[in-house]
C-alpha atoms as a PDB file:
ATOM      1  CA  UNK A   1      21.638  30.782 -62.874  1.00  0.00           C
ATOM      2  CA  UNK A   2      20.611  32.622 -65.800  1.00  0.00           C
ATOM      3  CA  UNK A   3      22.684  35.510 -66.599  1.00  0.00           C
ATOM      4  CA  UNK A   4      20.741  38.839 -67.926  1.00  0.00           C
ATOM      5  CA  UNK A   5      22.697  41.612 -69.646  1.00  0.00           C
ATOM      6  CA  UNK A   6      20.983  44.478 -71.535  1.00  0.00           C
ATOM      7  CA  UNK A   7      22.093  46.073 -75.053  1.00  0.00           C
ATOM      8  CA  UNK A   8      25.279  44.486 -74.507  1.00  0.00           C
ATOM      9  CA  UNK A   9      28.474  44.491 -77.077  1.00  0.00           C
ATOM     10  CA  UNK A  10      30.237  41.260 -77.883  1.00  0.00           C
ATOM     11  CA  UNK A  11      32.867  42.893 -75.652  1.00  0.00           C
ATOM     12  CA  UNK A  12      30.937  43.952 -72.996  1.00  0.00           C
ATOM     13  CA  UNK A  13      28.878  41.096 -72.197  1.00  0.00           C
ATOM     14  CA  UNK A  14      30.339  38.491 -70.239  1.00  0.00           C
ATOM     15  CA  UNK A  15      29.293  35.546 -67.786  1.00  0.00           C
ATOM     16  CA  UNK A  16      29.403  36.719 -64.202  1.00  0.00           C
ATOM     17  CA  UNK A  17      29.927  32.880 -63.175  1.00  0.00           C
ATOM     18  CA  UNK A  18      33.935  32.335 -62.280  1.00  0.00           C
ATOM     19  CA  UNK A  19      36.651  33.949 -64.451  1.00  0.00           C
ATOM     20  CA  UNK A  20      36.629  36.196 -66.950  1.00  0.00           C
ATOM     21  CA  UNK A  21      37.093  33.207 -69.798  1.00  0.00           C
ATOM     22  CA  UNK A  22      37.742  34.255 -73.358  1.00  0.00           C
ATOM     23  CA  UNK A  23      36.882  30.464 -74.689  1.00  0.00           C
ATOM     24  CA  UNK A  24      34.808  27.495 -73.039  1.00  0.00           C
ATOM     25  CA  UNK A  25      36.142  23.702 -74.189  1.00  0.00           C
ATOM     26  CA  UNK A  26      33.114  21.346 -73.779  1.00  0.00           C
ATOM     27  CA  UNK A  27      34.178  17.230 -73.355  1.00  0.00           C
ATOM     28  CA  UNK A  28      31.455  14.919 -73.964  1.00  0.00           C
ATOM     29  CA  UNK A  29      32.252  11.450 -74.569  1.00  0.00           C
ATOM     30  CA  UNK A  30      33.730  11.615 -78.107  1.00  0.00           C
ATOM     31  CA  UNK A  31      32.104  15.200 -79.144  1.00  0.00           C
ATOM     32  CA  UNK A  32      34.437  18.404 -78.276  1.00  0.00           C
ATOM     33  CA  UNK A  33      32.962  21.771 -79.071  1.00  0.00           C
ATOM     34  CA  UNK A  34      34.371  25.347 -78.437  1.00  0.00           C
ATOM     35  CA  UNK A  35      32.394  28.279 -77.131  1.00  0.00           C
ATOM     36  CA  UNK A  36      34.393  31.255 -77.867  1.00  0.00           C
ATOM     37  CA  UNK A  37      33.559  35.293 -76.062  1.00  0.00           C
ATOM     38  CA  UNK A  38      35.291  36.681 -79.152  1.00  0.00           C
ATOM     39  CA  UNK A  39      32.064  35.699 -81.576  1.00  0.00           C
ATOM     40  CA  UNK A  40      29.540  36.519 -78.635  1.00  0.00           C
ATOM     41  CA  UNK A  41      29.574  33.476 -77.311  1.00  0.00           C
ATOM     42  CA  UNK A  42      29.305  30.834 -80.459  1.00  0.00           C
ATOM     43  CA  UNK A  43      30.659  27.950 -81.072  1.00  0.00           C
ATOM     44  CA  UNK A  44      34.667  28.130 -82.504  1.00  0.00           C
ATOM     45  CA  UNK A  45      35.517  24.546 -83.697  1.00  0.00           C
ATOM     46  CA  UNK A  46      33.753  21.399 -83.286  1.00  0.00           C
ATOM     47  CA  UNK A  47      36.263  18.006 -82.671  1.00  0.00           C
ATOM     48  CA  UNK A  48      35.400  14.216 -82.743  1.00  0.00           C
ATOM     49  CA  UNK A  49      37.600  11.694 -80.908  1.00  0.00           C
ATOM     50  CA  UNK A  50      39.874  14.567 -79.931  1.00  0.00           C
ATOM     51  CA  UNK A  51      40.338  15.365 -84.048  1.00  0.00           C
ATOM     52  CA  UNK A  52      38.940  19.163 -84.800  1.00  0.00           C
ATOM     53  CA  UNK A  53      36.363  18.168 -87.925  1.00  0.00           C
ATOM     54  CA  UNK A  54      36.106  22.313 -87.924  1.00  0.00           C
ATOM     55  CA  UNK A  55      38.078  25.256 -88.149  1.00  0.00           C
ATOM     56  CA  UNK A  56      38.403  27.825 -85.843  1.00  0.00           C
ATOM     57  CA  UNK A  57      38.756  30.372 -88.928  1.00  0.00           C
ATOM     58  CA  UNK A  58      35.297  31.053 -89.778  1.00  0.00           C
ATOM     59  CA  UNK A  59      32.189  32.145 -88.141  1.00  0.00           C
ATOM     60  CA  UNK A  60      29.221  29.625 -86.579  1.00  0.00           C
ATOM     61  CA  UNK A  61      25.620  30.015 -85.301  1.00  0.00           C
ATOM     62  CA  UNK A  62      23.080  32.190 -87.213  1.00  0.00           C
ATOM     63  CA  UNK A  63      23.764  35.187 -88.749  1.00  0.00           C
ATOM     64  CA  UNK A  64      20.719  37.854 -90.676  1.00  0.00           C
ATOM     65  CA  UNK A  65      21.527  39.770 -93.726  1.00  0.00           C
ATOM     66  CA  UNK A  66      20.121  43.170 -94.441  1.00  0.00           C
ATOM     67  CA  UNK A  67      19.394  44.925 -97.614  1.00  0.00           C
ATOM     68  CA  UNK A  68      21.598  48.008 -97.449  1.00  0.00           C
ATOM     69  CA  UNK A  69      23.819  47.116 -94.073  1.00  0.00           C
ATOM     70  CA  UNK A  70      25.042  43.428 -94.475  1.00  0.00           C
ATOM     71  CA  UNK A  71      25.347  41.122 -91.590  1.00  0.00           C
ATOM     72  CA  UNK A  72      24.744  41.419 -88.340  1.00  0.00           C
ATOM     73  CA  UNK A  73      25.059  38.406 -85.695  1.00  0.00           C
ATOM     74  CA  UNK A  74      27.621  35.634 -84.357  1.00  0.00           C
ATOM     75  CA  UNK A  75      31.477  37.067 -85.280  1.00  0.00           C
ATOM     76  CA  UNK A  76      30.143  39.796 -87.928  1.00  0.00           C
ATOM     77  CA  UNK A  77      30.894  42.654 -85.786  1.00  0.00           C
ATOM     78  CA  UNK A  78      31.962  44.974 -88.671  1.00  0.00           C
ATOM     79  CA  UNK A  79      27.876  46.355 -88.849  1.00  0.00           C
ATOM     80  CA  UNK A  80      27.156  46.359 -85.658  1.00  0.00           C
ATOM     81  CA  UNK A  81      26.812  44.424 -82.409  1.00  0.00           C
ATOM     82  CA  UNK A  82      24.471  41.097 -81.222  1.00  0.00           C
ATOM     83  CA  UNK A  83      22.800  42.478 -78.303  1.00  0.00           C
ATOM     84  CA  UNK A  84      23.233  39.132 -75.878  1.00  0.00           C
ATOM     85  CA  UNK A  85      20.223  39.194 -73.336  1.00  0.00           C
ATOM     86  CA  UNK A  86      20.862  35.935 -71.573  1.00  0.00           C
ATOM     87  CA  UNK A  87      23.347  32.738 -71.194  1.00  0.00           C
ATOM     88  CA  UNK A  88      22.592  29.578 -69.298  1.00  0.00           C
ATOM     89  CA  UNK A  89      24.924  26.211 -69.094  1.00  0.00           C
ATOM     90  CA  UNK A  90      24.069  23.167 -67.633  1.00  0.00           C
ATOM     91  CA  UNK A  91      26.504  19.791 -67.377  1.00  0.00           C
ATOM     92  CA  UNK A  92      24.670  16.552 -66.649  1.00  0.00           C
ATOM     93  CA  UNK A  93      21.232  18.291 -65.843  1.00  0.00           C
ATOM     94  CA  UNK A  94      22.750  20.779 -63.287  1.00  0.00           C
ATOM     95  CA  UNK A  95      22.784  24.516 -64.096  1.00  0.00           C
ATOM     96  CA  UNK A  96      26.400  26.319 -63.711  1.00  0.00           C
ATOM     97  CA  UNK A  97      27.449  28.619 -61.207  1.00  0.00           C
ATOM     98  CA  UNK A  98      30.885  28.644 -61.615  1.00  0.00           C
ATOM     99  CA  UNK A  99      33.186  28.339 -64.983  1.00  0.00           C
ATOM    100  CA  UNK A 100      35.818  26.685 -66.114  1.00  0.00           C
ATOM    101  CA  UNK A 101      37.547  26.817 -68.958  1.00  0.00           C
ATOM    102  CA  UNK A 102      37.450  22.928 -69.553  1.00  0.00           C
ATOM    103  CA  UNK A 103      34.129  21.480 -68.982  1.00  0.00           C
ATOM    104  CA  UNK A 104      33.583  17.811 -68.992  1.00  0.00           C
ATOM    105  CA  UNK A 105      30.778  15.092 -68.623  1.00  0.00           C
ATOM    106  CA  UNK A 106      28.233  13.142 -69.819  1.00  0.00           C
ATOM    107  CA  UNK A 107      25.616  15.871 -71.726  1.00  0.00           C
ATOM    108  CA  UNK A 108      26.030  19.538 -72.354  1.00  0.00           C
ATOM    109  CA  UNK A 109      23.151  22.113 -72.609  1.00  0.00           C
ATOM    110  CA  UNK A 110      23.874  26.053 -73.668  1.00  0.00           C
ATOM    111  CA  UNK A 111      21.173  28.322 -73.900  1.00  0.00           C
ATOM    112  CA  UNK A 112      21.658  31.765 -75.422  1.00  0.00           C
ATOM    113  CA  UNK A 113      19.154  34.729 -76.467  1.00  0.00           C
ATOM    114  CA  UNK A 114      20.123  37.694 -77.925  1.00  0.00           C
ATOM    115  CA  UNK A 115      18.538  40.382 -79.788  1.00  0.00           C
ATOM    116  CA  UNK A 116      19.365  41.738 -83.100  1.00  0.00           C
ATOM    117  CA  UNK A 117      17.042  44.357 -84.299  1.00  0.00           C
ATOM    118  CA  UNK A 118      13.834  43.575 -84.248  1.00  0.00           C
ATOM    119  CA  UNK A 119      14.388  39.245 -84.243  1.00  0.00           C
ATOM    120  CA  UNK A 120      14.731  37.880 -80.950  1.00  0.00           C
ATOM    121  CA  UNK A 121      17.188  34.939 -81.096  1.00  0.00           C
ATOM    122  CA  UNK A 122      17.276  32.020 -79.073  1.00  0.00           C
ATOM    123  CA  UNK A 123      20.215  29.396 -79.977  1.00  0.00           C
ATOM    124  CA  UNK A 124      20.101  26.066 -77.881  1.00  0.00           C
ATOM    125  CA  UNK A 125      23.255  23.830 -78.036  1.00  0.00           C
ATOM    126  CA  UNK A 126      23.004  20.103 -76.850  1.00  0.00           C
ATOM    127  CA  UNK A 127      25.682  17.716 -76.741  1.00  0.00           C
ATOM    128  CA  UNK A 128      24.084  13.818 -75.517  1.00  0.00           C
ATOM    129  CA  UNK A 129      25.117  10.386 -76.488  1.00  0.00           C
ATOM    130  CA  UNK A 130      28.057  11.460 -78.753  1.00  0.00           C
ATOM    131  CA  UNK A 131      25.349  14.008 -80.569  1.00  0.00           C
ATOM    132  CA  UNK A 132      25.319  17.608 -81.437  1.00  0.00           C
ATOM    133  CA  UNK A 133      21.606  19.208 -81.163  1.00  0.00           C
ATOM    134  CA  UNK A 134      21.223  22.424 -82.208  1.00  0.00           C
ATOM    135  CA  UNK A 135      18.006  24.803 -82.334  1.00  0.00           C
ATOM    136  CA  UNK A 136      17.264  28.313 -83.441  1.00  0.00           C
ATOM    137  CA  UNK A 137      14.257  30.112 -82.747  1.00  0.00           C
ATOM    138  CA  UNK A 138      13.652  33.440 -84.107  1.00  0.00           C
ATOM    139  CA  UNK A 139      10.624  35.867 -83.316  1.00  0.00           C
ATOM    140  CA  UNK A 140       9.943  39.478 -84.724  1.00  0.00           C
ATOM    141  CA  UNK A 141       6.532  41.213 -84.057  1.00  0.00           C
ATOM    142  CA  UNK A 142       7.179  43.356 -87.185  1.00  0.00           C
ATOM    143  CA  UNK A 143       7.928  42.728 -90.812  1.00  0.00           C
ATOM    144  CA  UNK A 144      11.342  42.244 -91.681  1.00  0.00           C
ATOM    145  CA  UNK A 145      13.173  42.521 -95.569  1.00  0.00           C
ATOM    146  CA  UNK A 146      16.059  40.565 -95.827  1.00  0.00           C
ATOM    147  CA  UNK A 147      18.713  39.359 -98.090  1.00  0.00           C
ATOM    148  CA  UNK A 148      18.577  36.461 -95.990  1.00  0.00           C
ATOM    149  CA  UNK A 149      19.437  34.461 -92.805  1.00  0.00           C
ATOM    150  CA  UNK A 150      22.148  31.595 -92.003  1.00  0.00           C
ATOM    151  CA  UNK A 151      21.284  29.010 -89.528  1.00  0.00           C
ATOM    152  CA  UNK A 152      24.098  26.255 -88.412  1.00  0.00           C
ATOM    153  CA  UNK A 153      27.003  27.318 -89.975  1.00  0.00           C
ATOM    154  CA  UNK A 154      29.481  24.865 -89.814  1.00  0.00           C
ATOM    155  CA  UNK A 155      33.214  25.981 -91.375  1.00  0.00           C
ATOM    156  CA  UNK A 156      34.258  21.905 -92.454  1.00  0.00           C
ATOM    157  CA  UNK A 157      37.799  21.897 -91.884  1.00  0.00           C
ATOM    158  CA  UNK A 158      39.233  22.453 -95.738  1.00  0.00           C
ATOM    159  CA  UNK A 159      41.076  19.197 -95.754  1.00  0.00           C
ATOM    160  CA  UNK A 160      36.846  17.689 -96.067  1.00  0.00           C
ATOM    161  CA  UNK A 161      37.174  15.860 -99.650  1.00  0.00           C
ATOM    162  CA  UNK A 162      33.628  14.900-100.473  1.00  0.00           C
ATOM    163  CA  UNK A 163      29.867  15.224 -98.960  1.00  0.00           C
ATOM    164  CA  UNK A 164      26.947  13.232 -99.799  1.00  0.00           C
ATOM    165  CA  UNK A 165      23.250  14.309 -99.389  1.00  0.00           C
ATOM    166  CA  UNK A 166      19.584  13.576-100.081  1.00  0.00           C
ATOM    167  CA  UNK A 167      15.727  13.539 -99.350  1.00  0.00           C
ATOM    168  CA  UNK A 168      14.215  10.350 -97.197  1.00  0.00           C
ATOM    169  CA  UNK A 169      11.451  10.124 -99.808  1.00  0.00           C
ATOM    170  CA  UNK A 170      14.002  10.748-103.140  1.00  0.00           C
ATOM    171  CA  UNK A 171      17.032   7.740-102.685  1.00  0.00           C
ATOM    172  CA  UNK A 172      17.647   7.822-105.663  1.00  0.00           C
ATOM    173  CA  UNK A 173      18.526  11.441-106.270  1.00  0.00           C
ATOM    174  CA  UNK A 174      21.010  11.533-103.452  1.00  0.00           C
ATOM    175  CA  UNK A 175      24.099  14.029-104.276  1.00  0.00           C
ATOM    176  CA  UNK A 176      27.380  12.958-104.428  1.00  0.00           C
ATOM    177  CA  UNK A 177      29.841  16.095-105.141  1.00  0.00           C
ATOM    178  CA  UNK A 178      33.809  15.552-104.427  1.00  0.00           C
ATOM    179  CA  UNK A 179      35.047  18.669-102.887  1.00  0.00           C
ATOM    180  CA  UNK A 180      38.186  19.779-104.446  1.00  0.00           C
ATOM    181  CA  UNK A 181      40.721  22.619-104.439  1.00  0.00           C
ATOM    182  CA  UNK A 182      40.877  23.609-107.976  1.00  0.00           C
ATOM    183  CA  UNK A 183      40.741  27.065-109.384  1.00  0.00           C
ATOM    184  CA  UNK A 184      37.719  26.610-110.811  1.00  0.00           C
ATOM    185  CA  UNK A 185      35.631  25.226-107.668  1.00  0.00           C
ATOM    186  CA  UNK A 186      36.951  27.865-105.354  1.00  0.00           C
ATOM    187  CA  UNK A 187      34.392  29.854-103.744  1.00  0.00           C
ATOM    188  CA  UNK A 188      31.723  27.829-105.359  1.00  0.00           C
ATOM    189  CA  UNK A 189      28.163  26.856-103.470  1.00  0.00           C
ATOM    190  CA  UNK A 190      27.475  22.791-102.990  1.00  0.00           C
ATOM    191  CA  UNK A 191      24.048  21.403-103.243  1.00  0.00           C
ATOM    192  CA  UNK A 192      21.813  24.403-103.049  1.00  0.00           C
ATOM    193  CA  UNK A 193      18.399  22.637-102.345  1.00  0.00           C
ATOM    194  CA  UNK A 194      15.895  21.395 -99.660  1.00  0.00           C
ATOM    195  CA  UNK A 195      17.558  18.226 -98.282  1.00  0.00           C
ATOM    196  CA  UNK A 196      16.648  15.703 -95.281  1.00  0.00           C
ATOM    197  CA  UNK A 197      20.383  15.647 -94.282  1.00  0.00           C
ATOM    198  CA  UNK A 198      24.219  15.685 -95.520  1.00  0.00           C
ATOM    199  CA  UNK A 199      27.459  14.300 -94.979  1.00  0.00           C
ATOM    200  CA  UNK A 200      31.008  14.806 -95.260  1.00  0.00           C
ATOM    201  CA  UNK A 201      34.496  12.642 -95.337  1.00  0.00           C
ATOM    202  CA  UNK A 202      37.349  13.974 -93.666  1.00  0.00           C
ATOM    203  CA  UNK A 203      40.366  11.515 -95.074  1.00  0.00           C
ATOM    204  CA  UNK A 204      42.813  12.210 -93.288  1.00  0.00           C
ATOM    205  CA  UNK A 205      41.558  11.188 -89.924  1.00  0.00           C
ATOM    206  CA  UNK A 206      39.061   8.863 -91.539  1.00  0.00           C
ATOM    207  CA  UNK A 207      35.907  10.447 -89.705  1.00  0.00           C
ATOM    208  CA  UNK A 208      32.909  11.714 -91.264  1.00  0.00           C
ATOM    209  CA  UNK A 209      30.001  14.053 -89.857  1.00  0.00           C
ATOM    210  CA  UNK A 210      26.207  13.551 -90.689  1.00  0.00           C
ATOM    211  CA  UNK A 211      23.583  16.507 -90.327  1.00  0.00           C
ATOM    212  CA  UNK A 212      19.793  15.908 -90.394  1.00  0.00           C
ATOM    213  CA  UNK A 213      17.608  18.901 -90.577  1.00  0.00           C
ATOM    214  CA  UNK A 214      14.788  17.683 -87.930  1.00  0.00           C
ATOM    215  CA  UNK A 215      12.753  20.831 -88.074  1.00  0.00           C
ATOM    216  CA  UNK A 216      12.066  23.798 -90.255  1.00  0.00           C
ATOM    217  CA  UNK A 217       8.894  26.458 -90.641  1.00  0.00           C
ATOM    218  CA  UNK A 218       6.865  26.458 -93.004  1.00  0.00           C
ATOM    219  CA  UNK A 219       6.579  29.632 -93.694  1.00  0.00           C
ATOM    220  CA  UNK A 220       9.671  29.606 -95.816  1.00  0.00           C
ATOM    221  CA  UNK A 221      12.286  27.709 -98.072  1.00  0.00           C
ATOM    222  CA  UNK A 222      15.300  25.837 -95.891  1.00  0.00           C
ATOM    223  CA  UNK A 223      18.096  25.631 -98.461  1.00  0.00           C
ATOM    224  CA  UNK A 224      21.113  23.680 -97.114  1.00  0.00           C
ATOM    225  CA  UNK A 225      24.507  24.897 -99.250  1.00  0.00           C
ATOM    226  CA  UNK A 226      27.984  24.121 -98.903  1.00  0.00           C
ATOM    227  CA  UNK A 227      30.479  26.543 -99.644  1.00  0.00           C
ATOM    228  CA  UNK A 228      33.775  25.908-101.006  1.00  0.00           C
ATOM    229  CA  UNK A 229      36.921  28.164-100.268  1.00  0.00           C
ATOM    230  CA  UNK A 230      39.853  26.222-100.497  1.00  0.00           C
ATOM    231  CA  UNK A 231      42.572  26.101 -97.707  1.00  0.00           C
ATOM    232  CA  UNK A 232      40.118  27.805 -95.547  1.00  0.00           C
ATOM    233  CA  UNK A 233      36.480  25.335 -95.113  1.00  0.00           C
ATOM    234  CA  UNK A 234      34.059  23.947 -96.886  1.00  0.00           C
ATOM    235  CA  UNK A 235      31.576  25.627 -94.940  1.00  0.00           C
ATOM    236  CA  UNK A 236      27.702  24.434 -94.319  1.00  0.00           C
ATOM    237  CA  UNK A 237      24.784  27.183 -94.346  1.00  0.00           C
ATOM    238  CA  UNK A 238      20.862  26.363 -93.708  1.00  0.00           C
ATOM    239  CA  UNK A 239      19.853  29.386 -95.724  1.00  0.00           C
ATOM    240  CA  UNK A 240      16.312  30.883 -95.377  1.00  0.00           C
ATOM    241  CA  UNK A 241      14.630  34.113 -96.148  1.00  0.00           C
ATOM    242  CA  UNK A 242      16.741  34.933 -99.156  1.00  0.00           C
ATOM    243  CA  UNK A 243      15.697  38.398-100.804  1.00  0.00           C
ATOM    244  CA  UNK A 244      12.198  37.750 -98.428  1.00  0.00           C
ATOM    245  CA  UNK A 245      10.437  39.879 -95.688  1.00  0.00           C
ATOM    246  CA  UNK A 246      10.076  37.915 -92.620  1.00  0.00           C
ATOM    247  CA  UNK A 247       6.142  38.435 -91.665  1.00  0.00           C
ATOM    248  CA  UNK A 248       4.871  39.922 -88.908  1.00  0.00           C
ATOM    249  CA  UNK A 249       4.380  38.233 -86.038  1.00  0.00           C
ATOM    250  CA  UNK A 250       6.675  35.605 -87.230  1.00  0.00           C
ATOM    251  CA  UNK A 251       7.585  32.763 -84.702  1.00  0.00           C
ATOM    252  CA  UNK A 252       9.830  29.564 -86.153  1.00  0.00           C
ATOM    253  CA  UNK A 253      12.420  26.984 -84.980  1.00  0.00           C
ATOM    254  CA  UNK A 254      14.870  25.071 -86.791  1.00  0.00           C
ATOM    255  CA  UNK A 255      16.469  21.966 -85.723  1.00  0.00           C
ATOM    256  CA  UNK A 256      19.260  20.024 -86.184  1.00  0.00           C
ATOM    257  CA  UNK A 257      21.117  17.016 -84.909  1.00  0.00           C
ATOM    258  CA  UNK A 258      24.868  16.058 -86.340  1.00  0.00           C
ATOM    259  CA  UNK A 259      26.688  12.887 -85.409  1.00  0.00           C
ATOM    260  CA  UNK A 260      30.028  11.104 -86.658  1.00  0.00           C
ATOM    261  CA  UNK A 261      31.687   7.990 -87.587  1.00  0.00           C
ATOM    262  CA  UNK A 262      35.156   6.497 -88.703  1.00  0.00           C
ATOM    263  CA  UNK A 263      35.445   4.197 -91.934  1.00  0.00           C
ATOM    264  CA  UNK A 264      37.755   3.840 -95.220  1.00  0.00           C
ATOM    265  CA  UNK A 265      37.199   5.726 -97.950  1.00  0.00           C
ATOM    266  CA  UNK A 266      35.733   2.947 -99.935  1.00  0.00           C
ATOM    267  CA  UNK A 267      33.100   2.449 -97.343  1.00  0.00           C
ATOM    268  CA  UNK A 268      32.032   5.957 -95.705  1.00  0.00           C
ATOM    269  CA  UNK A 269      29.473   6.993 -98.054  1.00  0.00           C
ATOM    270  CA  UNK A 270      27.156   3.500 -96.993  1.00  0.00           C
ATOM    271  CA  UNK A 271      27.865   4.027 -93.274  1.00  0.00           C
ATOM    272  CA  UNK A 272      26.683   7.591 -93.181  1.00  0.00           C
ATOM    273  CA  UNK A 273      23.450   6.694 -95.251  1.00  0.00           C
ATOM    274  CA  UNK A 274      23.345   4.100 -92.565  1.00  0.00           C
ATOM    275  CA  UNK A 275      23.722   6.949 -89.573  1.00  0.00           C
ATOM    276  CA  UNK A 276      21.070   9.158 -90.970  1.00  0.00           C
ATOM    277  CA  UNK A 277      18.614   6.945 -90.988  1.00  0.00           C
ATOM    278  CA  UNK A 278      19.430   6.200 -87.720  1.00  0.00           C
ATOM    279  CA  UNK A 279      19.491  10.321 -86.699  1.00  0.00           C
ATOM    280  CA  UNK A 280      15.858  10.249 -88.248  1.00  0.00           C
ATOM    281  CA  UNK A 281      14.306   7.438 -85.886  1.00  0.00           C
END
């Protein structure tokens, strides 16, 4: 059933389907994700083989920026609210009627539209064959300034010690950038360019996450950036928009699929090249 609720808070708004739930634990196969109530119903942390590769300290989803307010969207509550129109969750194929706070099977689908200002927002979570899918549509029918927009923020958990990333048709300009904790690297923005996809090494557990960016418009720049902050994430951003008007009219979709593996340090960088050509096919 598809739940409807009009110019409604993060607070307010709540599924209708089984108990009042203030987070959602999704189990497929070796992919875990968290849907939390508090941040209007994004995802909180994202886990692989039962390991969180996320924190639950940070803010995910897509998130606008506006010239003279700030932002507005996902857990930034401070300007003022998401207006969620609609939820829908189906497990295996079949559409929900009832919660639970654990939900488990073989593929996950989450549908959510909201409104903020004058963007409708439609975020579409997939979890299939040990794969994360994520797509967000926006729409406006009137011009829109912006600082800019976020799309698929991730929040890395800050134990993450190096990424990797690069363009199908440039192999040989591939980025390799450790990430460290120094002084001088905190709060500092990663890669900062149009890329084909990204990866990062989690040591600890031995598991590393690769993103491929499988659509963008072309009406603007997609600019994939990872953020530094020490002891809190190194935290992903598909930036678009920045200091642009969104045009009238204006209809686009961005896509993106993430997967994982486990492998030595020596040996993770080749095996995620390896998995994003295979995310591409």
């Amino acid at each position: 059933m598809s739940l409807i609720a009009t110019s409604a808070s993060a607070e307010d708004f709540r599924p209708n389907i089984g108990p009042d739930l203030p987070s959602i634990t999704v189990e497929c196969g070796e992919v875990t994700i968290l849907l939390r109530q508090s941040t209007q119903w994004t995802p909180g942390r994202i886990d692989f083989r039962g390991t969180p590769m996320t924190t639950e300290r940070s803010a995910y989803g897509t998130v606008f920026s506006y010239p003279g307010i700030g932002f507005i969207g996902t857990a930034h509550l401070e300007n003022e609210p998401e207006e969620l129109q609609s939820l829908t969750f189906f497990l295996d194929g079949n559409e929900l009627n009832t919660l639970e706070a654990t939900l488990k099977g073989k593929s996950f689908r989450f549908e959510r539209e909201s409104k903020i200002r004058s963007f409708i927002l439609t975020n579409i979570i997939e979890i299939k064959n040990n794969r994360l899918y994520e797509m967000t549509t926006i729409k406006t029918i009137v011009e829109t300034p912006l600082n800019l927009v976020y799309h698929f923020m991730h929040a890395w958990t800050p134990s993450v010690s190096e990424l990797i990333a690069g363009n199908d048709d440039l192999p040989d300009d591939d980025i390799h950038q450790p990430l460290l904790d120094d002084e001088d690297v905190s709060r500092h923005f990663y890669i900062n360019r149009d890329i084909d996809w990204l990866s990062i090494y989690e040591p600890d557990s031995g598991q590393f996450a690769v993103s491929r960016i499988l659509e963008v418009p072309e009406e603007t720049e997609s600019i994939s950036t990872i953020w530094n902050v020490p002891n809190t994430y190194r935290k992903y951003y598909l930036r678009a928009f920045q200091n642009q008007s969104v045009p009238k009219d204006f209809n686009g979709t961005w896509k993106m699929v993430t997967a994982f593996g486990s492998e030595t340090p020596d040996n993770w960088q080749s095996a995620a090249k390896v998995l994003a050509k295979k995310l591409r096919d």
